[in-house]
Protein backbone atom coordinates (compact mmCIF):
# COMPACT_ATOMS: atom_id res chain seq x y z
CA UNK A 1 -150.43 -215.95 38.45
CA UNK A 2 -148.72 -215.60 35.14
CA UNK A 3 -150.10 -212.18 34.25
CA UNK A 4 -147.91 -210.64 37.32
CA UNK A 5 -144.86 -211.93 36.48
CA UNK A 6 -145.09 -210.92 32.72
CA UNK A 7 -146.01 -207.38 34.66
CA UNK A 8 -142.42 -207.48 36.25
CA UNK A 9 -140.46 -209.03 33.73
CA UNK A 10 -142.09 -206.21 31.31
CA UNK A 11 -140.92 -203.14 34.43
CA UNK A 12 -137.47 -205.08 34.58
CA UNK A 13 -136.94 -204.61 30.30
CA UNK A 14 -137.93 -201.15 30.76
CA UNK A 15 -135.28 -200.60 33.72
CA UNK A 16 -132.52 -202.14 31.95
CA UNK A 17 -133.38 -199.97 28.56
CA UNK A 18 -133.45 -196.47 30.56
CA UNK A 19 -129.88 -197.51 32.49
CA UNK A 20 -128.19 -198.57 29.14
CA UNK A 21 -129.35 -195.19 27.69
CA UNK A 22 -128.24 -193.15 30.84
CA UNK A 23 -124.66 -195.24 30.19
CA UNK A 24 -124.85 -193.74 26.73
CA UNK A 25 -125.26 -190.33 27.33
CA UNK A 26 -122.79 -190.26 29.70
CA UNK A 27 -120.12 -191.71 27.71
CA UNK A 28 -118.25 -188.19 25.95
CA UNK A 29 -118.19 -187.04 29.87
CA UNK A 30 -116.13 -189.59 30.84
CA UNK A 31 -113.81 -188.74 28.13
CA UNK A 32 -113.41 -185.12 28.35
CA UNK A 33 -110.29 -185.71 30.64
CA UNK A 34 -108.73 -187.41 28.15
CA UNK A 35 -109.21 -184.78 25.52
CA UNK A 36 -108.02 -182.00 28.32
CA UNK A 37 -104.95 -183.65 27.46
CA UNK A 38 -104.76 -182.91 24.23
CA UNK A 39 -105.79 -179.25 24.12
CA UNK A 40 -103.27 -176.38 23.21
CA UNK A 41 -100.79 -175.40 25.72
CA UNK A 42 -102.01 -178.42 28.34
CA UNK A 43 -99.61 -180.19 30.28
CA UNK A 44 -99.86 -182.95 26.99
CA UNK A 45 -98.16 -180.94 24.58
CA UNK A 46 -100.53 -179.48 21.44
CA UNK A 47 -100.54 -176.07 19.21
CA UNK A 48 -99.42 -173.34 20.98
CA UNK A 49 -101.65 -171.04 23.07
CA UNK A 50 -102.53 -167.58 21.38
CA UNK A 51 -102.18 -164.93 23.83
CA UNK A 52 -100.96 -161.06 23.84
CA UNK A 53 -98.52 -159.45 26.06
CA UNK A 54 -97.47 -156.26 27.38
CA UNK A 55 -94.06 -155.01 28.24
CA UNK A 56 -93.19 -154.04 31.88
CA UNK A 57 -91.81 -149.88 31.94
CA UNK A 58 -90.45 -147.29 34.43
CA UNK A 59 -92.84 -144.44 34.93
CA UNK A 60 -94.13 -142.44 37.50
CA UNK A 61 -96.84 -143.48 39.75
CA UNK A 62 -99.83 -140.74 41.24
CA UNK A 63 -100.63 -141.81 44.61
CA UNK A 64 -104.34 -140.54 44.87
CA UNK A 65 -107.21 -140.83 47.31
CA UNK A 66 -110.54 -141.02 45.81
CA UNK A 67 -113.52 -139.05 47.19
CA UNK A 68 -117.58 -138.00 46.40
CA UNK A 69 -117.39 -134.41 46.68
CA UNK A 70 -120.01 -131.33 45.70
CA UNK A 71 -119.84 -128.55 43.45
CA UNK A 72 -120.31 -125.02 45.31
CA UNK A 73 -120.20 -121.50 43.53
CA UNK A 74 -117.23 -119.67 44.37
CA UNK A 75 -119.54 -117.07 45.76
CA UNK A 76 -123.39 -117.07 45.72
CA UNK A 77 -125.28 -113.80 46.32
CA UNK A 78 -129.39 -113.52 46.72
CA UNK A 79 -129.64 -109.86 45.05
CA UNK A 80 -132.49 -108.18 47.56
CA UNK A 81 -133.79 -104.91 47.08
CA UNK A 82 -133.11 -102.44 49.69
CA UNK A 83 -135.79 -99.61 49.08
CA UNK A 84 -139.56 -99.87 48.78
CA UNK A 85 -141.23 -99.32 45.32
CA UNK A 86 -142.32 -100.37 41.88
CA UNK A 87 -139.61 -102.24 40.18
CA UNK A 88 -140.00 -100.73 36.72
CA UNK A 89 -137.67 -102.65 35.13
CA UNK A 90 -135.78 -106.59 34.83
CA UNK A 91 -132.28 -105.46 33.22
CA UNK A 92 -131.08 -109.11 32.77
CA UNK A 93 -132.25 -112.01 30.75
CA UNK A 94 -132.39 -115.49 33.14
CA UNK A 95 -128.99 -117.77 32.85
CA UNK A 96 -127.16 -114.13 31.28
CA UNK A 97 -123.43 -114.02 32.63
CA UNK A 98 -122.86 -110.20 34.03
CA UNK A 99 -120.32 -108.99 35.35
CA UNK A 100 -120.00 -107.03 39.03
CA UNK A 101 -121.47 -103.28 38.62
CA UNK A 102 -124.25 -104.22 35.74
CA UNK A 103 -127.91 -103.32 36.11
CA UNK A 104 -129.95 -106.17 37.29
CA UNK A 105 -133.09 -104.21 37.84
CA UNK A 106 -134.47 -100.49 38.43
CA UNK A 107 -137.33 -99.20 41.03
CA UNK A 108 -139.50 -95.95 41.00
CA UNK A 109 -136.68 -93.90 41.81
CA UNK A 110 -139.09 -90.72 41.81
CA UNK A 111 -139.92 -90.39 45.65
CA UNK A 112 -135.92 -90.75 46.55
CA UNK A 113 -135.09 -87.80 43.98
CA UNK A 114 -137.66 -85.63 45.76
CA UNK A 115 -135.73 -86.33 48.97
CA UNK A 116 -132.33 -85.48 47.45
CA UNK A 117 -133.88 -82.95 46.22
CA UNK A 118 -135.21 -81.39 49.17
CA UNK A 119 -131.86 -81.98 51.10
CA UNK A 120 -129.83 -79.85 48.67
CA UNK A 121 -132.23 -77.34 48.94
CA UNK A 122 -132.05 -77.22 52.71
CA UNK A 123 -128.23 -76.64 52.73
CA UNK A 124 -128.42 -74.07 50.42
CA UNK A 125 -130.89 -72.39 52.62
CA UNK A 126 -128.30 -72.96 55.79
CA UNK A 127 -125.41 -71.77 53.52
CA UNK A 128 -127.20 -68.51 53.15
CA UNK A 129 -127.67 -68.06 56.77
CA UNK A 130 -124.31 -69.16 57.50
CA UNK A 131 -122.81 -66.58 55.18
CA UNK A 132 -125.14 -63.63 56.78
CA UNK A 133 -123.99 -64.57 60.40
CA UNK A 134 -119.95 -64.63 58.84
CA UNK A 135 -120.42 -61.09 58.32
CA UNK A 136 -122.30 -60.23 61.27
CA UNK A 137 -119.03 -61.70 63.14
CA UNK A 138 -116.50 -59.38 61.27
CA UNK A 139 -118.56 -56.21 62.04
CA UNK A 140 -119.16 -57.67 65.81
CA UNK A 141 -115.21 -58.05 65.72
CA UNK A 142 -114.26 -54.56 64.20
CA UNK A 143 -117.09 -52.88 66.88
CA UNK A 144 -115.74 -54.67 69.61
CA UNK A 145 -112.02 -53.94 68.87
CA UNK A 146 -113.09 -49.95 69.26
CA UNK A 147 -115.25 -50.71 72.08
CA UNK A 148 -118.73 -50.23 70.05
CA UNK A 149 -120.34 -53.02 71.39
CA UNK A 150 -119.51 -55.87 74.41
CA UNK A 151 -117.50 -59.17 74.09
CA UNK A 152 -120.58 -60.88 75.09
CA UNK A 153 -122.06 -59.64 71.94
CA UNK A 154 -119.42 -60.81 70.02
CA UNK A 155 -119.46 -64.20 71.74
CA UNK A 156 -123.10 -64.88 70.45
CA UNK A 157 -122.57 -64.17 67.10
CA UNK A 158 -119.07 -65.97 67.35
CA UNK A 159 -121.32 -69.35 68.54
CA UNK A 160 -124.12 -68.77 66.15
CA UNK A 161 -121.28 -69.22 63.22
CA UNK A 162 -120.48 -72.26 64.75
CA UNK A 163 -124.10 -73.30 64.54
CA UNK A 164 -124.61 -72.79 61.34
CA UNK A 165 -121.31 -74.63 60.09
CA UNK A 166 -122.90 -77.70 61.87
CA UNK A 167 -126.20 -76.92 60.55
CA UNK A 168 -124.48 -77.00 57.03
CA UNK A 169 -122.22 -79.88 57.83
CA UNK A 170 -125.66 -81.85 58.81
CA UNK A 171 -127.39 -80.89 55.13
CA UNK A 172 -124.57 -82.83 53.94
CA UNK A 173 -124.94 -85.76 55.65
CA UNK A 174 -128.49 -85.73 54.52
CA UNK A 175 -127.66 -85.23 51.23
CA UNK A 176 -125.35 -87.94 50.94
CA UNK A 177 -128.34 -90.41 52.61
CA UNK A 178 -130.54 -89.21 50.21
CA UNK A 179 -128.27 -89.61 47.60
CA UNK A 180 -127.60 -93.40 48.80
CA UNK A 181 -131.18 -93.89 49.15
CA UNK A 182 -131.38 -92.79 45.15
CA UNK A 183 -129.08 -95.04 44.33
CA UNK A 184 -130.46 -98.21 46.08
CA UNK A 185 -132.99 -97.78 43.03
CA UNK A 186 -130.48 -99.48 40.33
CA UNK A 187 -129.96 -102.77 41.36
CA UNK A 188 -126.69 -103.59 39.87
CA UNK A 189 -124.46 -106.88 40.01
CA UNK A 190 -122.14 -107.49 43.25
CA UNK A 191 -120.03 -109.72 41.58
CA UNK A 192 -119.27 -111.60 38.75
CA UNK A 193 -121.24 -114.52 37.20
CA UNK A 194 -123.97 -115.91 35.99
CA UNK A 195 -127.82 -114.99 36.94
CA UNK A 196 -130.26 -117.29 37.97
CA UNK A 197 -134.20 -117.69 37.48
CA UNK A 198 -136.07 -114.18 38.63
CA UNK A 199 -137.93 -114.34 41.52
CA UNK A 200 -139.95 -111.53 41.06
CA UNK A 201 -141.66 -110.28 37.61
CA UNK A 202 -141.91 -106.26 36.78
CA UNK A 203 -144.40 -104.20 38.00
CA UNK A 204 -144.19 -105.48 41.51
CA UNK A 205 -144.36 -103.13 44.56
CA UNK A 206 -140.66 -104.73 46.40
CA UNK A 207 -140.02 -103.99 49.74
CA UNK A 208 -136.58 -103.91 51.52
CA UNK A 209 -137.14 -106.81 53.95
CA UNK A 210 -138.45 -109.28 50.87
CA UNK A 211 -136.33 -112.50 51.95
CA UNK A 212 -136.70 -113.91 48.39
CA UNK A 213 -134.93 -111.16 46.67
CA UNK A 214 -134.76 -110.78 42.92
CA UNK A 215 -132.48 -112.78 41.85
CA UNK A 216 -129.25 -115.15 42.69
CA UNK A 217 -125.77 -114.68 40.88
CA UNK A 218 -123.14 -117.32 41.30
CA UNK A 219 -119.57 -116.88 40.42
CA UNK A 220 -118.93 -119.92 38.26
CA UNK A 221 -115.27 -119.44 37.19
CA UNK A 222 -113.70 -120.19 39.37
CA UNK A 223 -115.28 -122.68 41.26
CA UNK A 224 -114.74 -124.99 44.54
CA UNK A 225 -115.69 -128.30 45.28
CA UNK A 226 -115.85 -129.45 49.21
CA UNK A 227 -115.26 -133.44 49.94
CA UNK A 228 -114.54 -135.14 52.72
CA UNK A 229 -111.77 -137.83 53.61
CA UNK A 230 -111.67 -140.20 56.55
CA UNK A 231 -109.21 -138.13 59.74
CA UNK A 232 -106.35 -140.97 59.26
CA UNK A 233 -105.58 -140.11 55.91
CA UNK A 234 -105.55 -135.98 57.55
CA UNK A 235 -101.75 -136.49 58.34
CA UNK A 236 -101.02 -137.43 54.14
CA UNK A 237 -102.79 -134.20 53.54
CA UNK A 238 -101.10 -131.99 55.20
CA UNK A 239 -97.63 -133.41 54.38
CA UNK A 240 -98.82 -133.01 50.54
CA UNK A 241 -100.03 -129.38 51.04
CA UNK A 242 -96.31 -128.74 52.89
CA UNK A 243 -94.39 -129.86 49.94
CA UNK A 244 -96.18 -127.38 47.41
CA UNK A 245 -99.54 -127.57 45.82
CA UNK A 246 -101.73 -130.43 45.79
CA UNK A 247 -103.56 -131.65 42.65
CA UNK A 248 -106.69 -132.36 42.21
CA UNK A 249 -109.09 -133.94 39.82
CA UNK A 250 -112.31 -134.32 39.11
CA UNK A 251 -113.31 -137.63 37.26
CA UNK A 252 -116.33 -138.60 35.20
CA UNK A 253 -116.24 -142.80 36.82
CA UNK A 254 -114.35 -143.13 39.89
CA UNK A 255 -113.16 -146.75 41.62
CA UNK A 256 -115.69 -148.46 44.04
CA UNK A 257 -116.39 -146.43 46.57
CA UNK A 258 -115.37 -149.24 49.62
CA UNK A 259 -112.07 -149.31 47.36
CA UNK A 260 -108.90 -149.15 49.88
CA UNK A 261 -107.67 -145.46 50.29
CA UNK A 262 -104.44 -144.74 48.34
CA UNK A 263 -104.99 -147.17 45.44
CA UNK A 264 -103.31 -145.33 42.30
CA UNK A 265 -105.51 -143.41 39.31
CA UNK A 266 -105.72 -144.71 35.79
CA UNK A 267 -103.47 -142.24 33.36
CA UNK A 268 -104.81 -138.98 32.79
CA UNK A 269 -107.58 -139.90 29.87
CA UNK A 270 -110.81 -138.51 28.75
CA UNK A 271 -111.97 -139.82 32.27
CA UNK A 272 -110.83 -136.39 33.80
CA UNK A 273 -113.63 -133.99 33.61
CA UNK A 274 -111.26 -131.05 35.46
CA UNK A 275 -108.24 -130.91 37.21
CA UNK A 276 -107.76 -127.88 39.84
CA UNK A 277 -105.35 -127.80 43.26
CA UNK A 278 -106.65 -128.31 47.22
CA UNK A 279 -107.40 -124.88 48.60
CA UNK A 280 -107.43 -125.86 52.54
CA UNK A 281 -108.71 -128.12 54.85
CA UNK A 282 -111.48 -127.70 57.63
CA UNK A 283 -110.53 -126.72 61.56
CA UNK A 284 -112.08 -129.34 62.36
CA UNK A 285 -112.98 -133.34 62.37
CA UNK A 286 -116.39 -133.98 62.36
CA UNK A 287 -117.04 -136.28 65.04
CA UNK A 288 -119.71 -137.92 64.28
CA UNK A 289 -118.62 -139.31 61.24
CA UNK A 290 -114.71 -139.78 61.46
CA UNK A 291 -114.33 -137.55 58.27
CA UNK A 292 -112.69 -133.94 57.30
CA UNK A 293 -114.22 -131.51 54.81
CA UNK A 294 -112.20 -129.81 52.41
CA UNK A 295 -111.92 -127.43 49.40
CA UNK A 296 -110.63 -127.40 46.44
CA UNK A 297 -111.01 -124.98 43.39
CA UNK A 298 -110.98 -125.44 39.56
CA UNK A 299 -110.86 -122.77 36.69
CA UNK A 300 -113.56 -124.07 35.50
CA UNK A 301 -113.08 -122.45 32.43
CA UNK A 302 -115.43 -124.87 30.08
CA UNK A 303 -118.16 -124.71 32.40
CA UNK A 304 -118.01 -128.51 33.07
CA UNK A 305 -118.57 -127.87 36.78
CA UNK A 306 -121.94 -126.75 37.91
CA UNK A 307 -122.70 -125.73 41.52
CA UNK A 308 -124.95 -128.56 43.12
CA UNK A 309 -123.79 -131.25 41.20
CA UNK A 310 -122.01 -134.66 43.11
CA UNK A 311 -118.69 -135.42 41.41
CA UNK A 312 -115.71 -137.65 41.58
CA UNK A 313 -112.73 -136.42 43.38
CA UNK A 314 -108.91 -137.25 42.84
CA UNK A 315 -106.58 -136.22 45.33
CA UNK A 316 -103.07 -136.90 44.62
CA UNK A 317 -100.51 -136.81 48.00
CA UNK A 318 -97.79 -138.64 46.65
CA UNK A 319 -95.68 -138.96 43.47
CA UNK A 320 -93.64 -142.75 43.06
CA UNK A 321 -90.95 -141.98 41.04
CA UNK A 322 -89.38 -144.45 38.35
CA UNK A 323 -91.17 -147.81 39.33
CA UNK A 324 -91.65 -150.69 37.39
CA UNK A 325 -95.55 -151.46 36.38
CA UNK A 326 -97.46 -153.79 34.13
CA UNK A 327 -101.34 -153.97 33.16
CA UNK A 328 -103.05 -155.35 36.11
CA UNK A 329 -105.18 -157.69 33.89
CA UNK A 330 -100.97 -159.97 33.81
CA UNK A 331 -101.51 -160.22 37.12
CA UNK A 332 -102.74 -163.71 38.38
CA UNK A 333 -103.39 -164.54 42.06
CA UNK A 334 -102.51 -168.36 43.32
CA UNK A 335 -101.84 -170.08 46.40
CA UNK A 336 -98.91 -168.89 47.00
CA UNK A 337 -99.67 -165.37 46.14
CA UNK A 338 -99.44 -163.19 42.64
CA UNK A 339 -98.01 -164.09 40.29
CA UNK A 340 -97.15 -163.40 36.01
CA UNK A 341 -97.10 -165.35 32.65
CA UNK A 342 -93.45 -164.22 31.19
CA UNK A 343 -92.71 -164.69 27.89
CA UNK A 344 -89.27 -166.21 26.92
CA UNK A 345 -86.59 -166.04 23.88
CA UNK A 346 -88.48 -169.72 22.63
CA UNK A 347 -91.69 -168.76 23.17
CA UNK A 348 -92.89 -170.30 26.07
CA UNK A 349 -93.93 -168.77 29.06
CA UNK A 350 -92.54 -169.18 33.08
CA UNK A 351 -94.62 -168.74 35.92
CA UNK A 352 -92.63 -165.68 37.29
CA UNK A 353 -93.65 -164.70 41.52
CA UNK A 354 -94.03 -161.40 41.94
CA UNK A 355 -93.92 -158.79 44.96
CA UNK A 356 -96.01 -155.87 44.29
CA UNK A 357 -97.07 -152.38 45.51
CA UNK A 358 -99.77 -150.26 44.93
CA UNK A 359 -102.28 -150.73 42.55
CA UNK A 360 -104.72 -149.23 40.09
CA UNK A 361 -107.64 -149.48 37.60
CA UNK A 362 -105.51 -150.75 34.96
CA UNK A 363 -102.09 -151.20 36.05
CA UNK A 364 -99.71 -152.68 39.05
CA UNK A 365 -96.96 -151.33 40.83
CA UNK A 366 -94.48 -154.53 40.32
CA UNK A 367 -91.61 -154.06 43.56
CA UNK A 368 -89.79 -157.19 42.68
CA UNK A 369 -89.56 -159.91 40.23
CA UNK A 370 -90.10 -158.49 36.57
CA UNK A 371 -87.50 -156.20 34.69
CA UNK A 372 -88.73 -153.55 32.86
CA UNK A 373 -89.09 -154.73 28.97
CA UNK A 374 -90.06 -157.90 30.10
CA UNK A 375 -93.12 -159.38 28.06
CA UNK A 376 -96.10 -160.61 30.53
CA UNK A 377 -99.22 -162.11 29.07
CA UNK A 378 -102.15 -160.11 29.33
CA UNK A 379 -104.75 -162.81 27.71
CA UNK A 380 -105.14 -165.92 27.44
CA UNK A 381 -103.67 -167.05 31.14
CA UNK A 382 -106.16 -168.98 32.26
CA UNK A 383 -105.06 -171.92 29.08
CA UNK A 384 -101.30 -171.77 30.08
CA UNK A 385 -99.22 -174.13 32.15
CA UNK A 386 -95.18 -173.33 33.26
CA UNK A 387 -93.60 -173.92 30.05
CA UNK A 388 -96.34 -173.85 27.82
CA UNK A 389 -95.42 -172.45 24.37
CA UNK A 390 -97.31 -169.62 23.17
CA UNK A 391 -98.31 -167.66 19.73
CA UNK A 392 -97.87 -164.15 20.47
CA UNK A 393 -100.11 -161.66 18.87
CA UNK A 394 -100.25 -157.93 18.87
CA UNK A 395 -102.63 -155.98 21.25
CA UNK A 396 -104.10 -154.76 18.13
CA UNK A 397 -105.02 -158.22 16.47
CA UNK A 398 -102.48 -157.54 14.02
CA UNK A 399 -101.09 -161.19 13.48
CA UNK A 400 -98.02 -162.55 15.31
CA UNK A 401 -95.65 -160.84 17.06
CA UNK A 402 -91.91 -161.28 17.19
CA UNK A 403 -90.24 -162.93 20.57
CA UNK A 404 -88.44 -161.15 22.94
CA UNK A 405 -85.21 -160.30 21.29
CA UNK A 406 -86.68 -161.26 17.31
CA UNK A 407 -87.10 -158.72 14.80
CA UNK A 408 -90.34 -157.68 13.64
CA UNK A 409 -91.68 -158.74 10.55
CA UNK A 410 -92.33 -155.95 7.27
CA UNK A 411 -96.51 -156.73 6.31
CA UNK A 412 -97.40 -159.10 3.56
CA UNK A 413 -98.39 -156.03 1.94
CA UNK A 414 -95.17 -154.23 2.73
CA UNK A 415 -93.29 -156.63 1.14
CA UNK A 416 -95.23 -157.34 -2.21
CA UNK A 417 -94.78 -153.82 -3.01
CA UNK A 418 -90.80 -153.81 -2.76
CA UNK A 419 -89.65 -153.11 -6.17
């Protein structure tokens, strides 16, 4: 009976050990509010919070729609070859740039010369005859005029003039076949650009209904790109395209593509990969998908574009004039909507309500509630309180910066080596 109840006594010291050590270990948790207190900037007073700002400024504001659009050639052209023969020769080296009326490539052109050459030969032989019956008329004529022969006789001869002059007039026309035939045999460049892969190698028999062809050029500069845009913004198109030209970019990272339509660029920056203007706009809306194809072209004069390839588009329809923006990273969203850290003259900061308009990647349109050289914190919100006071440093990491309305400080350095 004993040995039980030393069991449980021994469970019951074990118990009360492992709750006093739980107690323990708990203990700093209960205190953190109290040192929440105490922290920088908190509603109990402390050092002040370190933080950068930005100034609020007038510029003007791109209103752009974003797109994925693809890179066509201006023009693409599948050079076929449109005589039969031996193709004795590849005039271009693959990926070569040419320009429109170069050799591409050369067939037999033998059998084609013998046809010119028996064409020229046959109107010389109706020339001959057609000479010979010229003079047969002018004797026929004189003859007749003194009665030596009949008008019927002079008829014939009259008509077998004519014969011959269309005779001679068709020895032409296959002369000038021929000659087109001959020609068909140097394959030369339609246009201007830049050559693909061969299809075919030398010393091929080609025929003129081969649907692979030779070779593709592309016209590369310029170049279009076709995207498409959802059919409400259509109406914002076409009043951009009525007040002049319409921009366009192409950009290396775009915003997220379920990103509201008309959300403003970043500043031109290394971002931009081309910039070019809208060219037109499809006939129609595609029905099936609620979207509008259009095309735009680019110089393309670095070769950055390259036909195929999915790209980034920029669209700007609308130009704000003169508004008032700060970095979007000062703006904070609360209950009762967003909202901005403002610096003061004394350093502390006021939670300052804001009204804004359209915003971008880096920056927001600000409609109401900041004037521009104002100083909004950009870091460091999250530790501030109304009326907090603040250390202000430079974007840069540079140290301190002056207050609104306090001149900046000369560098230690600056000022060791005044004379």
């Amino acid at each position: 009976m004993r040995r039980p109840l030393l069991i449980l006594l021994g469970l019951g010291l074990l118990a009360g050990a492992g709750a006093g050590l739980w107690a323990w270990r708990q203990r700093p948790a209960a205190t953190a509010p109290q040192a929440e207190a105490g922290r920088p900037g908190g509603r109990g007073g402390g050092a002040p919070v370190p933080v950068t700002v930005a100034a609020a400024k007038v510029q003007d504001v791109p209103i752009s729609l974003d797109a994925i659009g693809t890179v066509q050639a201006y023009n693409t052209i599948t050079v076929r070859p449109q005589v039969d023969g031996q193709l004795l020769e590849i005039a271009f080296r693959e990926g070569q740039m040419v320009k429109q009326g170069d050799v591409l490539a050369r067939i037999d052109p033998r059998s084609y010369q013998a046809a010119l050459d028996q064409a020229v030969a046959k109107k010389a032989q109706d020339e001959a005859l057609l000479a010979n019956a010229r003079l047969d008329l002018q004797r026929y004529t004189s003859l007749a005029q003194n009665q030596g022969i009949s008008r019927q006789q002079q008829d014939t001869q009259r008509a077998l003039v004519a014969q011959y002059e269309a005779q001679v007039a068709a020895d032409q026309g296959a002369i000038d076949a021929a000659r087109t035939q001959l020609s068909f045999t140097t394959i030369r460049s339609p246009i201007n650009g830049r050559v693909g892969l061969r299809l075919v190698d030398q010393g091929n028999v080609v025929h003129s209904g081969d649907a692979t062809g030779i070779v593709t050029v592309s016209q590369l500069q310029p170049i279009a790109v076709v995207f498409t845009l959802p059919q409400q913004e259509l109406g914002r198109v076409q009043e951009a395209m009525a007040r002049g030209k319409v921009p366009v970019q192409v950009v290396r990272s775009g915003p997220t593509l379920g990103a509201a339509a008309g959300a403003l660029p970043a500043a031109r920056d290394a971002s931009v990969q081309a910039e070019g203007e809208l060219l037109t706009l499809d006939n129609a809306v595609d029905a099936q998908t609620g979207t509008i194809k259009l095309k735009a072209s680019f110089a393309n004069e670095d070769f950055r574009l390259w036909p195929g390839a999915f790209v980034n588009v920029r669209l700007e329809v609308e130009r704000l004039p003169g508004v008032t923006t700060v970095p979007l990273v000062a703006v904070q969203r609360g209950p009762d909507g967003a909202f901005a850290f403002v610096v003061g003259a004394e350093r502390t900061v006021e939670q300052r309500p804001l009204r804004l308009g359209a915003l971008t990647n880096t920056e927001a349109v600000v409609r109401q509630g900041l004037r521009p050289g104002e100083q909004v914190v950009t870091s460091g919100a999250l530790r501030l309180s109304p009326g907090a006071a603040v250390l202000v440093h430079d974007e840069g990491g540079n140290g301190p910066a002056p207050a609104p309305g306090e001149p900046r400080r000369r560098p230690r350095q600056a000022a060791d080596a005044r004379p």
